[in-house]
N, C-alpha and C. Protein backbone atom coordinates (compact mmCIF):
# COMPACT_ATOMS: atom_id res chain seq x y z
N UNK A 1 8.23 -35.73 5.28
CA UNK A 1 7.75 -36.11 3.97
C UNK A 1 8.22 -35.06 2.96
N UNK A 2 8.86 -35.53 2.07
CA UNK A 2 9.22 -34.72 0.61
C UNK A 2 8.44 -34.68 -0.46
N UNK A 3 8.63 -33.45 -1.24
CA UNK A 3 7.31 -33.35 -2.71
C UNK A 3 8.12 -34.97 -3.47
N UNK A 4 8.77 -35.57 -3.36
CA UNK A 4 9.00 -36.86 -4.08
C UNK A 4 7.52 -38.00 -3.37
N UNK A 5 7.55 -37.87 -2.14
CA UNK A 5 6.88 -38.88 -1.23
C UNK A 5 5.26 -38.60 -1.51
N UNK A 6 4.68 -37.12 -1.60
CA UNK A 6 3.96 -36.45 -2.53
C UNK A 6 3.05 -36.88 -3.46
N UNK A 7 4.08 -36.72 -4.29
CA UNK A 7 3.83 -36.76 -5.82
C UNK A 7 3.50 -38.46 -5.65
N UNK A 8 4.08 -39.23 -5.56
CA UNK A 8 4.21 -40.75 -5.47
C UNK A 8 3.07 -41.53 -5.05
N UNK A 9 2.52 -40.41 -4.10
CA UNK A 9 1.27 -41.23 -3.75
C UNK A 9 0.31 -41.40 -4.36
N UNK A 10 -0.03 -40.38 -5.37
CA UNK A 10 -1.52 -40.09 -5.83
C UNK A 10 -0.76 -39.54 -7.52
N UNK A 11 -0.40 -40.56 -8.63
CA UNK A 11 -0.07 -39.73 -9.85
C UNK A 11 -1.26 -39.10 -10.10
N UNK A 12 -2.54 -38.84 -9.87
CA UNK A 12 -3.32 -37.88 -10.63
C UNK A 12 -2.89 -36.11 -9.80
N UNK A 13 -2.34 -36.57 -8.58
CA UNK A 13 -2.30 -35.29 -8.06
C UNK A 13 -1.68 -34.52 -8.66
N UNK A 14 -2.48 -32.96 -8.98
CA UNK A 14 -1.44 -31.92 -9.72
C UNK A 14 -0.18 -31.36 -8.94
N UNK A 15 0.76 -30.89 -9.66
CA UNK A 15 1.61 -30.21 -9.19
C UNK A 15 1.38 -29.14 -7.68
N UNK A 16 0.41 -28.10 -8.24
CA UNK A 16 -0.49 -27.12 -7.55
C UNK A 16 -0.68 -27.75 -6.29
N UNK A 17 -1.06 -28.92 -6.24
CA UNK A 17 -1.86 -29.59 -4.82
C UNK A 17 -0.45 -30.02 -4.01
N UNK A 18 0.60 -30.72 -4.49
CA UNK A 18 1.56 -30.89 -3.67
C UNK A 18 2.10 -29.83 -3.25
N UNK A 19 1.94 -28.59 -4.02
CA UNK A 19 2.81 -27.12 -3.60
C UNK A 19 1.95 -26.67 -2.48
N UNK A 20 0.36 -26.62 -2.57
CA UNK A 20 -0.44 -26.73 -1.46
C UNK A 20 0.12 -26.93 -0.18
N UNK A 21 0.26 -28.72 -0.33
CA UNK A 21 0.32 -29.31 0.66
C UNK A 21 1.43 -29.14 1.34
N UNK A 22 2.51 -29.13 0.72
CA UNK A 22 4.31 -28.76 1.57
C UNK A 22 3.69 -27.55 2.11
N UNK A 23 2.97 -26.69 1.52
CA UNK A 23 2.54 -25.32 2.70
C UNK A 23 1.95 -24.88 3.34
N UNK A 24 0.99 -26.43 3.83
CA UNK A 24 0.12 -26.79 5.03
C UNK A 24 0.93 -27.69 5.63
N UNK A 25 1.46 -28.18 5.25
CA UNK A 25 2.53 -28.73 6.33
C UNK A 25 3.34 -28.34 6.79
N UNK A 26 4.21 -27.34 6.29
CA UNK A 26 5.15 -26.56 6.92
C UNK A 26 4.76 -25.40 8.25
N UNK A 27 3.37 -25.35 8.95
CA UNK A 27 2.74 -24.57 9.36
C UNK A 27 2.27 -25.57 10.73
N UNK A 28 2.18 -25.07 11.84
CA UNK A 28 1.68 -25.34 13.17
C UNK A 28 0.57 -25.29 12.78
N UNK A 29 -0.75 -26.10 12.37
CA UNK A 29 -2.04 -25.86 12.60
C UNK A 29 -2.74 -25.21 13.74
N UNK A 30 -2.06 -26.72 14.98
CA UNK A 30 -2.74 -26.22 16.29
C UNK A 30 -2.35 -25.16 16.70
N UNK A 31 -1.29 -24.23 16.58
CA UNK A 31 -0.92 -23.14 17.23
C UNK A 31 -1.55 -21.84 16.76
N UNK A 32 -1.60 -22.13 14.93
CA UNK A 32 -2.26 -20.82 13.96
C UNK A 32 -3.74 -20.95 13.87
N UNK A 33 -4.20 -22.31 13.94
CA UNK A 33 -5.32 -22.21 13.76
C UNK A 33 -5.74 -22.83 12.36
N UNK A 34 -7.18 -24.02 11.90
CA UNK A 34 -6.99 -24.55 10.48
C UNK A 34 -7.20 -23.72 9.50
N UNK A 35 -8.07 -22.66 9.83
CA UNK A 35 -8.53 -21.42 9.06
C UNK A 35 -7.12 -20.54 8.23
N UNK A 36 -6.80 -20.19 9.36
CA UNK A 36 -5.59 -19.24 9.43
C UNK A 36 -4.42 -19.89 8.03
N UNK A 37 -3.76 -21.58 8.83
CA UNK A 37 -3.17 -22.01 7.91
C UNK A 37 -3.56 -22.68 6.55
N UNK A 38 -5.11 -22.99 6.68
CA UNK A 38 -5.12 -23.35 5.19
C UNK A 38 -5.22 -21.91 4.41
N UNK A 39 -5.51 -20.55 4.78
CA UNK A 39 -5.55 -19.71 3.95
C UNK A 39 -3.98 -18.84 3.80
N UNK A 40 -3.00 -19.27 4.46
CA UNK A 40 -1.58 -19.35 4.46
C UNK A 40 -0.94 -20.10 3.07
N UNK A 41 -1.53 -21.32 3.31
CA UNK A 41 -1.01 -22.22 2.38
C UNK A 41 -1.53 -22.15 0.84
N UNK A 42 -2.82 -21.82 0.63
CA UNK A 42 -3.49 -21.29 -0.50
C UNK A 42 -3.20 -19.97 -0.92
N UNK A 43 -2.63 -18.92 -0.53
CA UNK A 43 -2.04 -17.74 -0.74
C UNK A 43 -0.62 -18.07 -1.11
N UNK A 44 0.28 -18.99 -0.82
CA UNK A 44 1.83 -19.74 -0.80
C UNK A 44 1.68 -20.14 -2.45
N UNK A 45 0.36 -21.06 -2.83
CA UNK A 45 0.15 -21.76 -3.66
C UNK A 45 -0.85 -20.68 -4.93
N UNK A 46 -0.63 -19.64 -4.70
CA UNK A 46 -1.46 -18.97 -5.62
C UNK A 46 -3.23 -19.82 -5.87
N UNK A 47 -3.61 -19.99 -4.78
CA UNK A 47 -4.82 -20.89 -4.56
C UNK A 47 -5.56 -19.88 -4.09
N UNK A 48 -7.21 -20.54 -3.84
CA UNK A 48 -8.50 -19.90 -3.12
C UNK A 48 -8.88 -20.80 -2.21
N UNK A 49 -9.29 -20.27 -1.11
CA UNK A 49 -10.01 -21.05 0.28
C UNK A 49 -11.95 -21.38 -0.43
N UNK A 50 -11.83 -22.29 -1.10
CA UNK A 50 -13.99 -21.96 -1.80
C UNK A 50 -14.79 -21.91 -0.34
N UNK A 51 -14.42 -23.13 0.54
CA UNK A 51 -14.93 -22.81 1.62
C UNK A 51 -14.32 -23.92 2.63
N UNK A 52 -14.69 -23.64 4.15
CA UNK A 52 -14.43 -24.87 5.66
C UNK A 52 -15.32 -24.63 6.06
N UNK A 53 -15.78 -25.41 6.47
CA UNK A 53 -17.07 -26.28 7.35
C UNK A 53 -16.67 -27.24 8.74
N UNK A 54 -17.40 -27.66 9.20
CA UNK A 54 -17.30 -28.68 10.61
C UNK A 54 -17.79 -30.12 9.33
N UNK A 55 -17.23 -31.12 9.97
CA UNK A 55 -17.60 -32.15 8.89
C UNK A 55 -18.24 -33.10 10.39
N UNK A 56 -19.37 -33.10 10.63
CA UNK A 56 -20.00 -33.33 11.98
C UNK A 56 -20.20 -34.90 11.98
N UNK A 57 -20.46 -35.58 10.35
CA UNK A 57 -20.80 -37.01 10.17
C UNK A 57 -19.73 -37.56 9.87
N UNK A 58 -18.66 -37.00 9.63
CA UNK A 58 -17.06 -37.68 9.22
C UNK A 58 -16.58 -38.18 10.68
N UNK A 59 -16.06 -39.59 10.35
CA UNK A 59 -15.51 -40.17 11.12
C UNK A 59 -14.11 -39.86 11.65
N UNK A 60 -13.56 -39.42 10.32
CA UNK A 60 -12.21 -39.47 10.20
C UNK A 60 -11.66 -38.65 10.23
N UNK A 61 -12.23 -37.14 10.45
CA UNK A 61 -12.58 -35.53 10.59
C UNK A 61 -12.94 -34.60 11.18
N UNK A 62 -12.44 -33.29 11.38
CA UNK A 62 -13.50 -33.09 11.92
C UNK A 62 -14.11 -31.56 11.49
N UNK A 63 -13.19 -31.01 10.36
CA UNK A 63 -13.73 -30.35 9.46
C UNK A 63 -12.93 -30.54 8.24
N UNK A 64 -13.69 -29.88 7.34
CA UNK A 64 -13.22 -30.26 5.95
C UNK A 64 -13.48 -28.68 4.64
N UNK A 65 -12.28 -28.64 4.20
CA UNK A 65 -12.50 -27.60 3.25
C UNK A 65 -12.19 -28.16 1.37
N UNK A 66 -12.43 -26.84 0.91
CA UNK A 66 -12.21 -27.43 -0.37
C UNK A 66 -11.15 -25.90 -0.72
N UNK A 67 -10.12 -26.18 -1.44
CA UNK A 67 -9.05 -25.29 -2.17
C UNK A 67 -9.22 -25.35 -3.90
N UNK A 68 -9.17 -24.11 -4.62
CA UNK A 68 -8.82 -24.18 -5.78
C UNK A 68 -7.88 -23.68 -6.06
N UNK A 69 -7.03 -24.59 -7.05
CA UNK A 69 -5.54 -24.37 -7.58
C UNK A 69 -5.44 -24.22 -8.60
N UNK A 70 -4.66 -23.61 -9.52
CA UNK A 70 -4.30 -23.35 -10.91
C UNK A 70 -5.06 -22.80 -11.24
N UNK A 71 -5.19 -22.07 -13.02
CA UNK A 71 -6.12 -20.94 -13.69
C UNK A 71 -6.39 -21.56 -15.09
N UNK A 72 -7.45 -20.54 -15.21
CA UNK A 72 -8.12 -21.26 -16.62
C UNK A 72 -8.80 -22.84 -16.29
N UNK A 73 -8.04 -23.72 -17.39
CA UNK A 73 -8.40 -24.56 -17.61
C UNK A 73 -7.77 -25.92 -17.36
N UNK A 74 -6.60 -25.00 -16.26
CA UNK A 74 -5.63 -25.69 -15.66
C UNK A 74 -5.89 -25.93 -14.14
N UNK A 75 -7.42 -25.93 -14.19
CA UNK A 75 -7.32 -25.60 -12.31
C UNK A 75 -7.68 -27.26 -11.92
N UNK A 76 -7.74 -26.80 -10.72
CA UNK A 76 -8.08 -28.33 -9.69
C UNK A 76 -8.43 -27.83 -8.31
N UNK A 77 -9.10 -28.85 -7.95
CA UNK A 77 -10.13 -28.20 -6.86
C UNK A 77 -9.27 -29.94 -5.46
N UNK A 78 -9.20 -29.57 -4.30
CA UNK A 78 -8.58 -30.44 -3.65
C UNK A 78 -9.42 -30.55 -2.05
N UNK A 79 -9.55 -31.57 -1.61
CA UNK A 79 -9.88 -31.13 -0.14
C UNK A 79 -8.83 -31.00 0.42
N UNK A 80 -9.33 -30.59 1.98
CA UNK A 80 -8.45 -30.61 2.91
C UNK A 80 -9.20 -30.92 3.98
N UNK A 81 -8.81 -32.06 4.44
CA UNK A 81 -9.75 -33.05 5.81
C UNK A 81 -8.55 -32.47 7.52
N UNK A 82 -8.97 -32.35 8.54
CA UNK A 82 -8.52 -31.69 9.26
C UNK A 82 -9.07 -33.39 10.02
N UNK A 83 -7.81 -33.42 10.78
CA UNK A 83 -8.15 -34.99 12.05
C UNK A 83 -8.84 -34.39 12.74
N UNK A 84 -9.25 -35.47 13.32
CA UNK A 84 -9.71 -35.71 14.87
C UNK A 84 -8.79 -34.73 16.05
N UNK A 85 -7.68 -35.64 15.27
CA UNK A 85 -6.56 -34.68 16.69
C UNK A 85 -6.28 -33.19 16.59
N UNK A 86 -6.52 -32.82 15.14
CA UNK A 86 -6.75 -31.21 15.65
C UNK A 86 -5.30 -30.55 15.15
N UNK A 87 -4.48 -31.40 14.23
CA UNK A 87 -3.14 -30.81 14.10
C UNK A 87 -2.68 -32.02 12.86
N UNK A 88 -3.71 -32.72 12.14
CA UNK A 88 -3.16 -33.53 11.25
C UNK A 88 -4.15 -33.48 9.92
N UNK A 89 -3.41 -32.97 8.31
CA UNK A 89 -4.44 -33.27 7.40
C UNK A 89 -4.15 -33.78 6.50
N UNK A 90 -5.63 -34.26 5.98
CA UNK A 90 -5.26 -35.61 4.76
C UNK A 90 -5.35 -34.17 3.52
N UNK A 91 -5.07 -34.39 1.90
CA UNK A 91 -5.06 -33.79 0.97
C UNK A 91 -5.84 -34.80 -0.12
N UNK A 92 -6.92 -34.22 -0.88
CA UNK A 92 -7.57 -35.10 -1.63
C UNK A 92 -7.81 -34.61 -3.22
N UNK A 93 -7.52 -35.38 -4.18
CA UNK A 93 -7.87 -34.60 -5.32
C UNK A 93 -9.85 -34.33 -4.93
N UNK A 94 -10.27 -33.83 -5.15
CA UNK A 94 -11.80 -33.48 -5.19
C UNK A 94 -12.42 -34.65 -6.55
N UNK A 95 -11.69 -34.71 -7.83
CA UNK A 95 -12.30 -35.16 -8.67
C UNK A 95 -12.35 -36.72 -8.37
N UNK A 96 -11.45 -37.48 -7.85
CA UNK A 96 -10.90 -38.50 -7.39
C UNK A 96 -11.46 -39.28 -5.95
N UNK A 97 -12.32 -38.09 -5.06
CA UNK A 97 -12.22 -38.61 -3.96
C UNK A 97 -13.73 -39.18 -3.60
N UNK A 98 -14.09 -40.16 -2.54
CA UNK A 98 -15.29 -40.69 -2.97
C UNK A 98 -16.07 -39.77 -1.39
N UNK A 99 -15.29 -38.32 -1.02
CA UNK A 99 -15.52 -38.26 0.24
C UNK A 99 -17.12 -37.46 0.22
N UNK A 100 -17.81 -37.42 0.46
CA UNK A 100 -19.46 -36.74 0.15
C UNK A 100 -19.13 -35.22 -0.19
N UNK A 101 -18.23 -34.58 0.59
CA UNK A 101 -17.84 -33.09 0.29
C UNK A 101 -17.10 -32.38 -1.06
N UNK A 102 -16.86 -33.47 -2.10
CA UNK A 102 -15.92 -33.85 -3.00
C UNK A 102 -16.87 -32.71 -4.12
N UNK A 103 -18.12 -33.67 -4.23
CA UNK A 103 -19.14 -32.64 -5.14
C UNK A 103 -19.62 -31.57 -4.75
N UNK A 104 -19.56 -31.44 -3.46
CA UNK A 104 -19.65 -29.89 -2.94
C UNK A 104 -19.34 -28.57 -3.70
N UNK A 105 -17.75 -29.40 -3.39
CA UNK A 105 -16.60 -28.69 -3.99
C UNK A 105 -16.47 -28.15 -5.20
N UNK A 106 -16.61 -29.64 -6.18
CA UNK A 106 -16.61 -29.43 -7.48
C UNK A 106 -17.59 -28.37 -8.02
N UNK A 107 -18.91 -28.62 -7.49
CA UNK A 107 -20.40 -28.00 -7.57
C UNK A 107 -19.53 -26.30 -7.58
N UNK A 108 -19.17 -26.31 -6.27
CA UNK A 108 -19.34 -24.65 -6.04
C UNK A 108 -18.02 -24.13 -7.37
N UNK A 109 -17.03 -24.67 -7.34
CA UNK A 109 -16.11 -24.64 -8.00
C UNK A 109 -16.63 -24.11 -9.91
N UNK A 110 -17.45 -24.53 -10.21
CA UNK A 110 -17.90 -24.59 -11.57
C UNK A 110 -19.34 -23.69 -11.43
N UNK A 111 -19.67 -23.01 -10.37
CA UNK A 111 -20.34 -21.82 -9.87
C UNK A 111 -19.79 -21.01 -10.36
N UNK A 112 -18.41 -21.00 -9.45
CA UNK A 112 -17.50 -19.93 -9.93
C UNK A 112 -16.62 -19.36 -11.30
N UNK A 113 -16.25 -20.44 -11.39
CA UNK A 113 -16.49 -20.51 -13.24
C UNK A 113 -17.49 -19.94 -13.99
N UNK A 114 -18.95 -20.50 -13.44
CA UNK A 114 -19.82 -20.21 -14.62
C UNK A 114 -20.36 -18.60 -14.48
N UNK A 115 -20.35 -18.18 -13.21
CA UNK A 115 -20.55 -16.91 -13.06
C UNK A 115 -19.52 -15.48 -12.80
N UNK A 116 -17.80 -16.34 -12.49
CA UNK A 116 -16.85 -15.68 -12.57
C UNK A 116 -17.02 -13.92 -11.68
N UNK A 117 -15.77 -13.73 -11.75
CA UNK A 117 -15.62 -12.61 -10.68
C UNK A 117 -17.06 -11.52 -10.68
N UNK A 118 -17.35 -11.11 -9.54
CA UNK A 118 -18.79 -9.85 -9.61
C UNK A 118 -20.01 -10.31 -10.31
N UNK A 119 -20.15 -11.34 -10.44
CA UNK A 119 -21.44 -12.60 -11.08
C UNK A 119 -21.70 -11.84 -12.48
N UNK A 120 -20.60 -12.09 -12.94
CA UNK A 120 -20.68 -11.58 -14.43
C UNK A 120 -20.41 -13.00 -15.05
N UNK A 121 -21.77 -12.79 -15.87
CA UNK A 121 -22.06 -14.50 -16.66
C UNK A 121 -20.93 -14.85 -17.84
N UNK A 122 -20.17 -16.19 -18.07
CA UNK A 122 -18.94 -16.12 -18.77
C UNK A 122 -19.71 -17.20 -19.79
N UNK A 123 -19.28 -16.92 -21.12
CA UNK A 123 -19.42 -17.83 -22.18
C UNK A 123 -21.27 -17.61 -22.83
């Protein structure tokens, strides 16, 4: 799959999230580990790991994280759903997605915002 095939699927997806994703894909999960490579791929992407969890009621999953991309007022917050099989992941805008972990995300995401680096209150 190419950033053309990417981009194509999802026009709301930002730039940030496909650069993400080519750099979770370019990575052995099962060999590095999901931890390991999603915080590979978010360091690639000038991104943050907010958090991974076990997603225990997901069918389609079997853990699930959330990534933030871009700065300021340019950011975007994305999941990252880890299969069943242990070596395959879906990429989700967060704002877009109807997955329960979506507002998690967003939630903690605008935490961080509102209390910004060393919980120093912004605005």
């Amino acid at each position: 799959m190419d950033a053309r095939d990417l981009a194509s699927r999802s026009p709301e997806m930002p730039l940030e999230a496909v650069e993400f994703e080519l750099a979770l894909n370019s990575q052995d999960i099962a060999e590095s580990g999901f931890e390991t490579a999603l915080r590979r791929a978010a360091e690639r992407a000038d991104g943050s790991v907010l958090f991974h969890m076990p997603a225990l009621a997901q069918r389609d999953c079997q853990r699930v994280a959330a990534v933030s991309l871009g700065a300021g007022h340019d950011t975007h917050t994305v999941l990252v759903l880890l299969g069943r099989d242990g070596g395959s992941v879906r990429i989700e805008n967060a704002r877009d997605s109807d997955n329960p972990f979506a507002g998690i995300a967003l939630s903690y995401r605008g935490l961080l915002d509102l209390f910004g680096p060393a919980g120093a209150i912004n605005g």
